[in-house]
PDB file of N, CA and C in Angstrom:
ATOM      1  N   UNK A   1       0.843  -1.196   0.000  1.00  0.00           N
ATOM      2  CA  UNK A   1       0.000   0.000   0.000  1.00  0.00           C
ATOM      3  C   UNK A   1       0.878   1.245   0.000  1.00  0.00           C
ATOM      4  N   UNK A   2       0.322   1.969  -0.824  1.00  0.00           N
ATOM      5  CA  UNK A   2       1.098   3.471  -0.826  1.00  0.00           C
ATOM      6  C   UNK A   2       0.397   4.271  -0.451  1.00  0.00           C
ATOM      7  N   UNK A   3       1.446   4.893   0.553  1.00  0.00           N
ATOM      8  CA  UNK A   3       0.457   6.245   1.504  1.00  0.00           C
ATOM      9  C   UNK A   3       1.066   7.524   1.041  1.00  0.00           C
ATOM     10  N   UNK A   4       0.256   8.385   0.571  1.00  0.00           N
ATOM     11  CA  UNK A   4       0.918  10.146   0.371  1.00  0.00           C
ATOM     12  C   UNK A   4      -0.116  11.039   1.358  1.00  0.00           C
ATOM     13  N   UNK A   5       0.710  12.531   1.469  1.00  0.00           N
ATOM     14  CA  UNK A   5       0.517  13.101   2.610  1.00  0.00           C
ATOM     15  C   UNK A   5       0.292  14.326   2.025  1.00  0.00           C
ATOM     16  N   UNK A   6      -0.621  15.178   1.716  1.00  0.00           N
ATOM     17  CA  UNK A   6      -0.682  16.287   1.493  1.00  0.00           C
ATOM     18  C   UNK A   6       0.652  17.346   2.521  1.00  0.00           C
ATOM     19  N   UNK A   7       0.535  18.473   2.064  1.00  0.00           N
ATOM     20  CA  UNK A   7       1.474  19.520   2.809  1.00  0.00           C
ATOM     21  C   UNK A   7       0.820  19.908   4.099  1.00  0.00           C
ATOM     22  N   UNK A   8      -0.803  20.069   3.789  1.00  0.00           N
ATOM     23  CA  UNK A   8      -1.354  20.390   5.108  1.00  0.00           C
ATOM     24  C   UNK A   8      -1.248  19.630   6.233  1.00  0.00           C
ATOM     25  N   UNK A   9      -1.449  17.744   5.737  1.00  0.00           N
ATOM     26  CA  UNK A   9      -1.351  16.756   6.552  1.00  0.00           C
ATOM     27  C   UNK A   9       0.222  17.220   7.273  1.00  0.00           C
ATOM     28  N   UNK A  10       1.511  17.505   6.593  1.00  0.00           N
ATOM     29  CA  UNK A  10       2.526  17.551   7.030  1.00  0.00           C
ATOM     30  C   UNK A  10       2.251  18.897   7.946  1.00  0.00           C
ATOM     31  N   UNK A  11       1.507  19.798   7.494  1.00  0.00           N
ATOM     32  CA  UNK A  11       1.841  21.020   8.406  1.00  0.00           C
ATOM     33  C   UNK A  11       0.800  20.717   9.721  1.00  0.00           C
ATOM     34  N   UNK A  12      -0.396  19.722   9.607  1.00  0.00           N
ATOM     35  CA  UNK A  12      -0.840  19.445  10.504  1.00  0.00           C
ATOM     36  C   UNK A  12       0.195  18.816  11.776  1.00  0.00           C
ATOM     37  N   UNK A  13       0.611  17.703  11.268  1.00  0.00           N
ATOM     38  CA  UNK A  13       1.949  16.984  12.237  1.00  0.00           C
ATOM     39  C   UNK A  13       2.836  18.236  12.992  1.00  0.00           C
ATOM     40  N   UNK A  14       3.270  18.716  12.406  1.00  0.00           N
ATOM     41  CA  UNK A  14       4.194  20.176  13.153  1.00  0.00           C
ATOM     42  C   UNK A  14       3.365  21.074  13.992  1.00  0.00           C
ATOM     43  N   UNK A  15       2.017  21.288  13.922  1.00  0.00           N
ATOM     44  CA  UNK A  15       1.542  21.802  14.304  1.00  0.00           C
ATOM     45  C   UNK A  15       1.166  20.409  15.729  1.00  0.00           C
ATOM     46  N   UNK A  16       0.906  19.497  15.816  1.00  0.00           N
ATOM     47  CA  UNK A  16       1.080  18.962  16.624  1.00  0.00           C
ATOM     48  C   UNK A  16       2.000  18.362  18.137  1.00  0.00           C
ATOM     49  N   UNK A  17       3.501  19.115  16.934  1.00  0.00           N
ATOM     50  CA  UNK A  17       4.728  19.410  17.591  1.00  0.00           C
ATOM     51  C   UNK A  17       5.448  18.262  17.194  1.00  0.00           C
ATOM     52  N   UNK A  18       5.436  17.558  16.389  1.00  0.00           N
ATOM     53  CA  UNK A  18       6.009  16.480  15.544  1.00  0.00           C
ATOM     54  C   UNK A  18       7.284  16.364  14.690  1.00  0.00           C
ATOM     55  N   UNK A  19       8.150  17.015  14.904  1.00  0.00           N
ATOM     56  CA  UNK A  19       9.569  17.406  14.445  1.00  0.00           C
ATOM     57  C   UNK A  19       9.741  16.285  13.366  1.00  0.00           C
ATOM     58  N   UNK A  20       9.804  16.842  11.605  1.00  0.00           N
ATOM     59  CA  UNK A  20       9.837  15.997  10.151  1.00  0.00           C
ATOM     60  C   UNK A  20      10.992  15.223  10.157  1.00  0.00           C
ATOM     61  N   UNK A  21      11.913  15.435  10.905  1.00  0.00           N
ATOM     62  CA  UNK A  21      13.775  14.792  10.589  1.00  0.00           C
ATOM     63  C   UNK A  21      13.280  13.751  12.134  1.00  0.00           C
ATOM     64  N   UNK A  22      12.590  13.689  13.270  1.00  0.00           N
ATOM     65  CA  UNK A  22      12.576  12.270  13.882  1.00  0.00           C
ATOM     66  C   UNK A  22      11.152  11.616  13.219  1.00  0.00           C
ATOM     67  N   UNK A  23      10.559  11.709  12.159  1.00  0.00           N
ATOM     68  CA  UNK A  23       9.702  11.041  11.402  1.00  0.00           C
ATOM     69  C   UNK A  23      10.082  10.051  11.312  1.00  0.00           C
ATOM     70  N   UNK A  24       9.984   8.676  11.388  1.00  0.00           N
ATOM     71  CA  UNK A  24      10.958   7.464  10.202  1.00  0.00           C
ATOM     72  C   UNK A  24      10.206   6.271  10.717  1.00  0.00           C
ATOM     73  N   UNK A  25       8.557   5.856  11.120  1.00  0.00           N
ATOM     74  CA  UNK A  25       8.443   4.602  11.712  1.00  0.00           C
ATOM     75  C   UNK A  25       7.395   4.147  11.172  1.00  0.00           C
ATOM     76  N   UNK A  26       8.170   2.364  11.218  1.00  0.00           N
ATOM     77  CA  UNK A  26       7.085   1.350  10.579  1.00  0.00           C
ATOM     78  C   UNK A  26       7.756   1.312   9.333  1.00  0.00           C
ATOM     79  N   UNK A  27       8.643   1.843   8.913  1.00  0.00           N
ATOM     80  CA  UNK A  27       9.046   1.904   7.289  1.00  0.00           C
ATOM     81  C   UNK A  27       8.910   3.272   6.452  1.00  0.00           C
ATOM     82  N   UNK A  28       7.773   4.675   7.181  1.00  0.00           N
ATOM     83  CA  UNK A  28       7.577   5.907   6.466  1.00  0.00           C
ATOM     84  C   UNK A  28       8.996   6.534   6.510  1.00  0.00           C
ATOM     85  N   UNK A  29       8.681   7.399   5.524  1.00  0.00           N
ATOM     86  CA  UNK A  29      10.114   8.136   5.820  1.00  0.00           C
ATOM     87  C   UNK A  29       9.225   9.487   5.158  1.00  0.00           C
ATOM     88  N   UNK A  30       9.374  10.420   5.879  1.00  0.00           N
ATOM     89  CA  UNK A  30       9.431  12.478   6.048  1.00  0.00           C
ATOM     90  C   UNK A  30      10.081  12.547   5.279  1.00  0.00           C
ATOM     91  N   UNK A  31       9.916  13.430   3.843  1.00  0.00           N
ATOM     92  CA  UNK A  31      10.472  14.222   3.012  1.00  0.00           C
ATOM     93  C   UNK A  31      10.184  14.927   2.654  1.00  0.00           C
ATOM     94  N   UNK A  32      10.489  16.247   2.516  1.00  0.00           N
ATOM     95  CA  UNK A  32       9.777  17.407   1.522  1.00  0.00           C
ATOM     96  C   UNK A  32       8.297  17.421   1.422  1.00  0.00           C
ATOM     97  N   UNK A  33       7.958  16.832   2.364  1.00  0.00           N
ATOM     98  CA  UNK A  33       6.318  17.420   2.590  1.00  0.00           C
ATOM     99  C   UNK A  33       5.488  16.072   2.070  1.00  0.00           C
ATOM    100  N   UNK A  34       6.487  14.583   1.479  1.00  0.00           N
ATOM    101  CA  UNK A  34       5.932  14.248   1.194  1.00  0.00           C
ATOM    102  C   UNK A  34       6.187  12.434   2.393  1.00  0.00           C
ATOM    103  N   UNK A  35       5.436  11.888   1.945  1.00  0.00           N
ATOM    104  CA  UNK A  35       5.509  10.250   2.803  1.00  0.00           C
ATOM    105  C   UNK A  35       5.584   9.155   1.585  1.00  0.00           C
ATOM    106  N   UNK A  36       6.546   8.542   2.090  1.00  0.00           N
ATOM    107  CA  UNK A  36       6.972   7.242   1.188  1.00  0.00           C
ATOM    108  C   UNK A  36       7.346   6.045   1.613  1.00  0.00           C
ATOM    109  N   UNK A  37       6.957   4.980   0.956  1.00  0.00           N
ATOM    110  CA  UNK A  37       7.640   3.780   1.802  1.00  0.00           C
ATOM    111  C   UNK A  37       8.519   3.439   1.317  1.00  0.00           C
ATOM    112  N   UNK A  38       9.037   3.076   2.218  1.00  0.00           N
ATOM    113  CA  UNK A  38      10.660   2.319   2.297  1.00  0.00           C
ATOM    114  C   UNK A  38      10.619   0.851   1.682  1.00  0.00           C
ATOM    115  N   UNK A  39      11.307   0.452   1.095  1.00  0.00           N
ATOM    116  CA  UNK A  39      11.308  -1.039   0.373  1.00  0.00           C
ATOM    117  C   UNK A  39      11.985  -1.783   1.658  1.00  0.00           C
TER     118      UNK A  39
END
């Protein structure tokens, strides 16, 4: 399954207090606003 993240979804997370660079679990990985899985 492939998951993408709008910018808002990302600006939602920060706004939650969710710092994008300790993002990384279950396999997602934080980039540029966007979410991707990891092989």
């Amino acid at each position: 399954m492939l998951l993408t993240a709008s910018v808002g979804e990302m600006a939602h997370l920060a706004g939650m207090g969710v710092p994008f660079k300790r993002i990384n679990l279950g396999g997602l990985h934080y980039s540029s606003g966007k979410k991707e899985m990891l092989p």
